[in-house]
PDB file of N, CA and C in Angstrom:
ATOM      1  N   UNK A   1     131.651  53.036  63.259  1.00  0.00           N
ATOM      2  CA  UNK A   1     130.917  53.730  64.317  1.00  0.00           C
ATOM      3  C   UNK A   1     131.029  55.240  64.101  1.00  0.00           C
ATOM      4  N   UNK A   2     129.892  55.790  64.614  1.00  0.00           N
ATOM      5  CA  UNK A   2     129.514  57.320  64.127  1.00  0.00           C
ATOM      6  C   UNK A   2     130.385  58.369  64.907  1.00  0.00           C
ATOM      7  N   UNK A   3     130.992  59.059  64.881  1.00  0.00           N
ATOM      8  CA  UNK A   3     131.495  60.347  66.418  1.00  0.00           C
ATOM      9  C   UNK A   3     130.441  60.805  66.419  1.00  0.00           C
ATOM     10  N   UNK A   4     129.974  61.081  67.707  1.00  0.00           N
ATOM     11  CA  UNK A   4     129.068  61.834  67.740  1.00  0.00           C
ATOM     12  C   UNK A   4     129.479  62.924  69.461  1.00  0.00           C
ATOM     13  N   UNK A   5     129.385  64.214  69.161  1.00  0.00           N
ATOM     14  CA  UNK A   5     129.825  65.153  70.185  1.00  0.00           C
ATOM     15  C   UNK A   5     129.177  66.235  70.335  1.00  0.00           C
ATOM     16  N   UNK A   6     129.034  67.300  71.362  1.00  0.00           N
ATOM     17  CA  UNK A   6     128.307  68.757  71.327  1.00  0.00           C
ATOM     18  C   UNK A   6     129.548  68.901  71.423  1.00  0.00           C
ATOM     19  N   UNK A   7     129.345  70.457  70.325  1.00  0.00           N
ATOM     20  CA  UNK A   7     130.437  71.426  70.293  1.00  0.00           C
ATOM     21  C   UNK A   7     129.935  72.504  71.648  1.00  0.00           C
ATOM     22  N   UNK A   8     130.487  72.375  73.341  1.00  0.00           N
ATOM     23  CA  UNK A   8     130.273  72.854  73.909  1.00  0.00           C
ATOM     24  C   UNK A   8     129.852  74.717  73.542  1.00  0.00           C
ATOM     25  N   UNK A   9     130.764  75.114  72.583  1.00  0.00           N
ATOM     26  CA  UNK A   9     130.708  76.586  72.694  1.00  0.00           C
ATOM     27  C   UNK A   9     129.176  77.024  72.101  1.00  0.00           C
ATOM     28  N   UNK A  10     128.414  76.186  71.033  1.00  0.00           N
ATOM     29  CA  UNK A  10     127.258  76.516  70.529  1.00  0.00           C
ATOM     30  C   UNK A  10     126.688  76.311  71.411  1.00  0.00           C
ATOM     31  N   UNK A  11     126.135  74.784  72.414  1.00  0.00           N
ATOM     32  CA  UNK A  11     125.704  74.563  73.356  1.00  0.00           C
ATOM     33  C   UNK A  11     125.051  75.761  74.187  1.00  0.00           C
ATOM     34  N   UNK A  12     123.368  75.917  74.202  1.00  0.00           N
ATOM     35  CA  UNK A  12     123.293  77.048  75.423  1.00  0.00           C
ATOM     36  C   UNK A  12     122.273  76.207  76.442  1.00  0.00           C
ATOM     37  N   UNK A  13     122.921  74.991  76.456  1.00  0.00           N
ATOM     38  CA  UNK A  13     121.988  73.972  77.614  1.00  0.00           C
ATOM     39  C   UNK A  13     120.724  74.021  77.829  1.00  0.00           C
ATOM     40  N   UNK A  14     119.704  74.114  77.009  1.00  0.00           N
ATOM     41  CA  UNK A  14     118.103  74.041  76.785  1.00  0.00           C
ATOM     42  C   UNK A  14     117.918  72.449  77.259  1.00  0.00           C
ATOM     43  N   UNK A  15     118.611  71.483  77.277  1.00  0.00           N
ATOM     44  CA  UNK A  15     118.127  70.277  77.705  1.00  0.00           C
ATOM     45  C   UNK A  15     117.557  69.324  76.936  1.00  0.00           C
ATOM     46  N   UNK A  16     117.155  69.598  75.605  1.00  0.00           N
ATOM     47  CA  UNK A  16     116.618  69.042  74.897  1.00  0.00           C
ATOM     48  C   UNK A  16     116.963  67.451  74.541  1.00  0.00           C
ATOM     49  N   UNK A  17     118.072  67.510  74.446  1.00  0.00           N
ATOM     50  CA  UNK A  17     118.926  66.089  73.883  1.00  0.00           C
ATOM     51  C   UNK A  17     119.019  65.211  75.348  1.00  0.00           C
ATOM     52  N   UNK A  18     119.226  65.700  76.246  1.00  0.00           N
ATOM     53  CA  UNK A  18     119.385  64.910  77.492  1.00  0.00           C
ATOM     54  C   UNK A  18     117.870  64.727  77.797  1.00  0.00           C
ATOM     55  N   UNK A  19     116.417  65.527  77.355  1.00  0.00           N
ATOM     56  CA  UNK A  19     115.082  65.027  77.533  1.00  0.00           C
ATOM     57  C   UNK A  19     115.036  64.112  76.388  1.00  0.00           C
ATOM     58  N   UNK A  20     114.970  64.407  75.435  1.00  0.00           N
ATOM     59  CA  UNK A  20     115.043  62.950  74.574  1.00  0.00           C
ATOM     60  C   UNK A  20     115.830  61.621  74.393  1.00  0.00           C
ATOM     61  N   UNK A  21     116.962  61.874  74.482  1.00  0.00           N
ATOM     62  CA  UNK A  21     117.757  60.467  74.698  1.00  0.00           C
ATOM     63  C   UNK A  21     119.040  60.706  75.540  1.00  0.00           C
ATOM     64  N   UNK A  22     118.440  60.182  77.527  1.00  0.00           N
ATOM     65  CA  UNK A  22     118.695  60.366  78.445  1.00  0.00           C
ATOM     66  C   UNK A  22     119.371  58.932  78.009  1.00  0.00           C
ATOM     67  N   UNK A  23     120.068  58.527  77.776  1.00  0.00           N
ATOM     68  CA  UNK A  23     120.782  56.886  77.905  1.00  0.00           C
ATOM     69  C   UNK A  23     122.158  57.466  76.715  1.00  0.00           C
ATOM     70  N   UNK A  24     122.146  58.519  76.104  1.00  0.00           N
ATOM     71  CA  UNK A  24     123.127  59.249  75.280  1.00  0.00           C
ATOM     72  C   UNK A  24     123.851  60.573  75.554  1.00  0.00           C
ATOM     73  N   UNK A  25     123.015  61.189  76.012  1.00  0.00           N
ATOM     74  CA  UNK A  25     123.089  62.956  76.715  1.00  0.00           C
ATOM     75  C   UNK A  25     122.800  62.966  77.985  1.00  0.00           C
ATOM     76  N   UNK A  26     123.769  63.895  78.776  1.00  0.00           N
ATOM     77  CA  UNK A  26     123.260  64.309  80.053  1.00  0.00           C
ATOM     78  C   UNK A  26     123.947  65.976  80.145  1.00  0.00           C
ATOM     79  N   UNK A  27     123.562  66.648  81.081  1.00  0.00           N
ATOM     80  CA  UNK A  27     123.873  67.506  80.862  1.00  0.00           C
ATOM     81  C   UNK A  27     125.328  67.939  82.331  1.00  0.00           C
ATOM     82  N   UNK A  28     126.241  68.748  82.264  1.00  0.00           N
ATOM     83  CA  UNK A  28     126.983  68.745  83.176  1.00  0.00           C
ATOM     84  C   UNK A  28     127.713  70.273  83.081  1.00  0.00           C
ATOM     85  N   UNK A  29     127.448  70.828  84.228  1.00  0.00           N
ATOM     86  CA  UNK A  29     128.034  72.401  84.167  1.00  0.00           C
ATOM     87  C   UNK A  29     127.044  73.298  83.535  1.00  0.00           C
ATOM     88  N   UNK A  30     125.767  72.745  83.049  1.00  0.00           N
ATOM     89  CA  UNK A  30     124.588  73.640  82.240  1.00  0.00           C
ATOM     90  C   UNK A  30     125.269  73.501  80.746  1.00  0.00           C
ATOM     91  N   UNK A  31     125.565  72.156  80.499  1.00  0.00           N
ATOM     92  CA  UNK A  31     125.882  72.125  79.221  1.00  0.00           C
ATOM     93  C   UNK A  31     125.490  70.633  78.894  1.00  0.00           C
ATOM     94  N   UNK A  32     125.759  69.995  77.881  1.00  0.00           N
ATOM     95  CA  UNK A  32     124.967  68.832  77.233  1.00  0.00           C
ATOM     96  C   UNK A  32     126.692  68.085  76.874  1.00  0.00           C
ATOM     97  N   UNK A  33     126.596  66.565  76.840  1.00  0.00           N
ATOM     98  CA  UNK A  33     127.809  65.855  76.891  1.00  0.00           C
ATOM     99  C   UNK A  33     127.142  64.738  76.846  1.00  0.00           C
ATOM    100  N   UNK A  34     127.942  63.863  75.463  1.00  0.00           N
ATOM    101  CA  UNK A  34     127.829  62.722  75.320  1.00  0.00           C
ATOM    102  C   UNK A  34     128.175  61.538  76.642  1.00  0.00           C
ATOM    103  N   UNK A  35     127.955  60.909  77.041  1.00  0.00           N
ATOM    104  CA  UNK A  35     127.933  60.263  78.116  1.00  0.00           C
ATOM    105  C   UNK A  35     128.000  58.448  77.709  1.00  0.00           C
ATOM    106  N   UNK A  36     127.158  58.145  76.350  1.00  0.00           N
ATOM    107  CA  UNK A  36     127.204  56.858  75.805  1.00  0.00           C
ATOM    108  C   UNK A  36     126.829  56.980  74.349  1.00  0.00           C
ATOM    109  N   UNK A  37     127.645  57.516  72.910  1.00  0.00           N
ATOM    110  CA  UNK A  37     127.192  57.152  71.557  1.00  0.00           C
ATOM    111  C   UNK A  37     126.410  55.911  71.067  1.00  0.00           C
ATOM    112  N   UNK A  38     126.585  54.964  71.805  1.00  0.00           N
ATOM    113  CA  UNK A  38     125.573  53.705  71.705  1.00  0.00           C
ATOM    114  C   UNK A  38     124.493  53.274  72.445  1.00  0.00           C
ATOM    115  N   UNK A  39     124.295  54.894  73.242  1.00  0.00           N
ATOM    116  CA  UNK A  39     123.263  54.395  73.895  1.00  0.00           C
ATOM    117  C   UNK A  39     121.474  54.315  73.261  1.00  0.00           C
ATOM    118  N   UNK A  40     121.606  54.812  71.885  1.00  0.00           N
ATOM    119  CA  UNK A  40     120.647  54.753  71.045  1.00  0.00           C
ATOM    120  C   UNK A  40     121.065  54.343  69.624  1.00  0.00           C
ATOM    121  N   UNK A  41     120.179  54.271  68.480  1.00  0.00           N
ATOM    122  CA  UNK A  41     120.191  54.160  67.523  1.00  0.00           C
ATOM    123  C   UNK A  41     120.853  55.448  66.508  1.00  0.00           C
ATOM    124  N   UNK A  42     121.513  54.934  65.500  1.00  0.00           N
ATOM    125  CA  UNK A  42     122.204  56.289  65.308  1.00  0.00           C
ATOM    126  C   UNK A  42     121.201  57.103  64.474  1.00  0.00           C
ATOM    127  N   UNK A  43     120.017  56.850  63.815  1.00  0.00           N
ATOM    128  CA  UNK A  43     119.253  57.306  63.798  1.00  0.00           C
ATOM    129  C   UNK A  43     118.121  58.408  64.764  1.00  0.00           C
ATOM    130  N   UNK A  44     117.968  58.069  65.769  1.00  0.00           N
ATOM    131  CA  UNK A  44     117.590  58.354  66.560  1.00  0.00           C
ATOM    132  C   UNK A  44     118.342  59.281  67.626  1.00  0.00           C
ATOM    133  N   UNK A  45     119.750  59.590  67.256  1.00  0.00           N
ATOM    134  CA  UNK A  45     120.894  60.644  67.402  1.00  0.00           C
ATOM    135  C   UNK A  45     120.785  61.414  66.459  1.00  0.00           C
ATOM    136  N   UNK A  46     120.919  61.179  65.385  1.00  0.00           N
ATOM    137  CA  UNK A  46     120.744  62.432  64.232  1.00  0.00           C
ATOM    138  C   UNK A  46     119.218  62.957  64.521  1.00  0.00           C
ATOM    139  N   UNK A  47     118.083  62.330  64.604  1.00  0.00           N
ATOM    140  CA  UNK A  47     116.967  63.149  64.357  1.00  0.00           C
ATOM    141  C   UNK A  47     116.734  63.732  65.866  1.00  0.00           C
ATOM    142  N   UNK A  48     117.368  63.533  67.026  1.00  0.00           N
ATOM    143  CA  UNK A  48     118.071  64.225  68.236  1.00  0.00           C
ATOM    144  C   UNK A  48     118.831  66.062  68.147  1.00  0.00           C
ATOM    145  N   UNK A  49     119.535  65.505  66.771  1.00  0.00           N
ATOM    146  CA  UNK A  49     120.656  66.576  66.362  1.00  0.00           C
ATOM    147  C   UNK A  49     119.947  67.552  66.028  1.00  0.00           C
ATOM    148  N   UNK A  50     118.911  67.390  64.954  1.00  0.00           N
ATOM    149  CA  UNK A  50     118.313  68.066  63.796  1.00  0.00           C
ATOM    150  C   UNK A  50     117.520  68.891  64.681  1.00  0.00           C
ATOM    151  N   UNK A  51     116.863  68.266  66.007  1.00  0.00           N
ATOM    152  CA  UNK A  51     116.240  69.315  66.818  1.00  0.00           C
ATOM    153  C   UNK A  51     116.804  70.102  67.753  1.00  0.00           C
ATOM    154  N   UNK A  52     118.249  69.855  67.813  1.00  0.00           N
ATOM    155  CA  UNK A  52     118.883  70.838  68.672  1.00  0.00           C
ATOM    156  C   UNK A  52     118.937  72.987  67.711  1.00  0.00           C
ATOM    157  N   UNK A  53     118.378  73.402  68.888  1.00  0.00           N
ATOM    158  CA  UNK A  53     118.218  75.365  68.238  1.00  0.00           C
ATOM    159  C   UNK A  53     119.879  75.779  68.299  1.00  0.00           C
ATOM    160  N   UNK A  54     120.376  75.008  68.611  1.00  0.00           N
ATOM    161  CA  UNK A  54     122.013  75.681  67.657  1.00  0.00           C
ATOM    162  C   UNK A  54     122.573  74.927  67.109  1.00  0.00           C
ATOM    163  N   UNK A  55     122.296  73.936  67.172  1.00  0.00           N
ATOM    164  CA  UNK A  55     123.272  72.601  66.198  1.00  0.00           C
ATOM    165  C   UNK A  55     124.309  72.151  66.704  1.00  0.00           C
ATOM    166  N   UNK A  56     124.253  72.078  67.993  1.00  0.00           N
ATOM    167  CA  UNK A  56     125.952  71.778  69.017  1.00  0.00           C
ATOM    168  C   UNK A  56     125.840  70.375  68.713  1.00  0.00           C
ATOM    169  N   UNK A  57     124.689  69.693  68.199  1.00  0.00           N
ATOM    170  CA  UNK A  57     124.980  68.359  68.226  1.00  0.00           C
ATOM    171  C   UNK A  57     125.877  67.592  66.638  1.00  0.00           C
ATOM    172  N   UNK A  58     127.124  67.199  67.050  1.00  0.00           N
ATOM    173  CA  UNK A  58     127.448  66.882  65.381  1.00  0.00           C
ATOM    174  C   UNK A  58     127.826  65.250  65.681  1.00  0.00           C
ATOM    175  N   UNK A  59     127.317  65.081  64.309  1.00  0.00           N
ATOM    176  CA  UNK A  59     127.426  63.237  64.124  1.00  0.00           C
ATOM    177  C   UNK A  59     128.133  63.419  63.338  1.00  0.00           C
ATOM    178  N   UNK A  60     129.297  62.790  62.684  1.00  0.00           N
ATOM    179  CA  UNK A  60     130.521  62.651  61.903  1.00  0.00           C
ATOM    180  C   UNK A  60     130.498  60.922  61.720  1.00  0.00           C
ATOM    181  N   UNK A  61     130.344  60.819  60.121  1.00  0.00           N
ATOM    182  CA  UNK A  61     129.989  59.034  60.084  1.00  0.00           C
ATOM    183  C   UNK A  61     131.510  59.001  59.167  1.00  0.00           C
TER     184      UNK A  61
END
């Protein structure tokens, strides 16, 4: 199984990851937080990641 985490400090809470895969990301304090790594495909987490504008999102396989 993949880690998958936002590095809060890059994080500048645009929302993006919690609008795309709301069953994985939510956001809390104006920041973004894993909430369920299985709540999608891990595919579909990385190409999640790739669109985050600072890269707070890291998958570690």
């Amino acid at each position: 199984m993949a880690k998958v985490y936002v590095d809060q400090d890059a994080c500048i809470g645009c929302e993006a990851c919690a609008d795309a895969l709301p069953d994985v990301f939510a956001m809390e304090d104006g920041k973004a937080k894993v909430t369920n790594a299985e709540g999608a495909s891990l595919e579909e987490i990385k190409e999640t990641a790739e669109t985050c504008p600072t890269e707070a999102i890291k998958v570690e396989e």
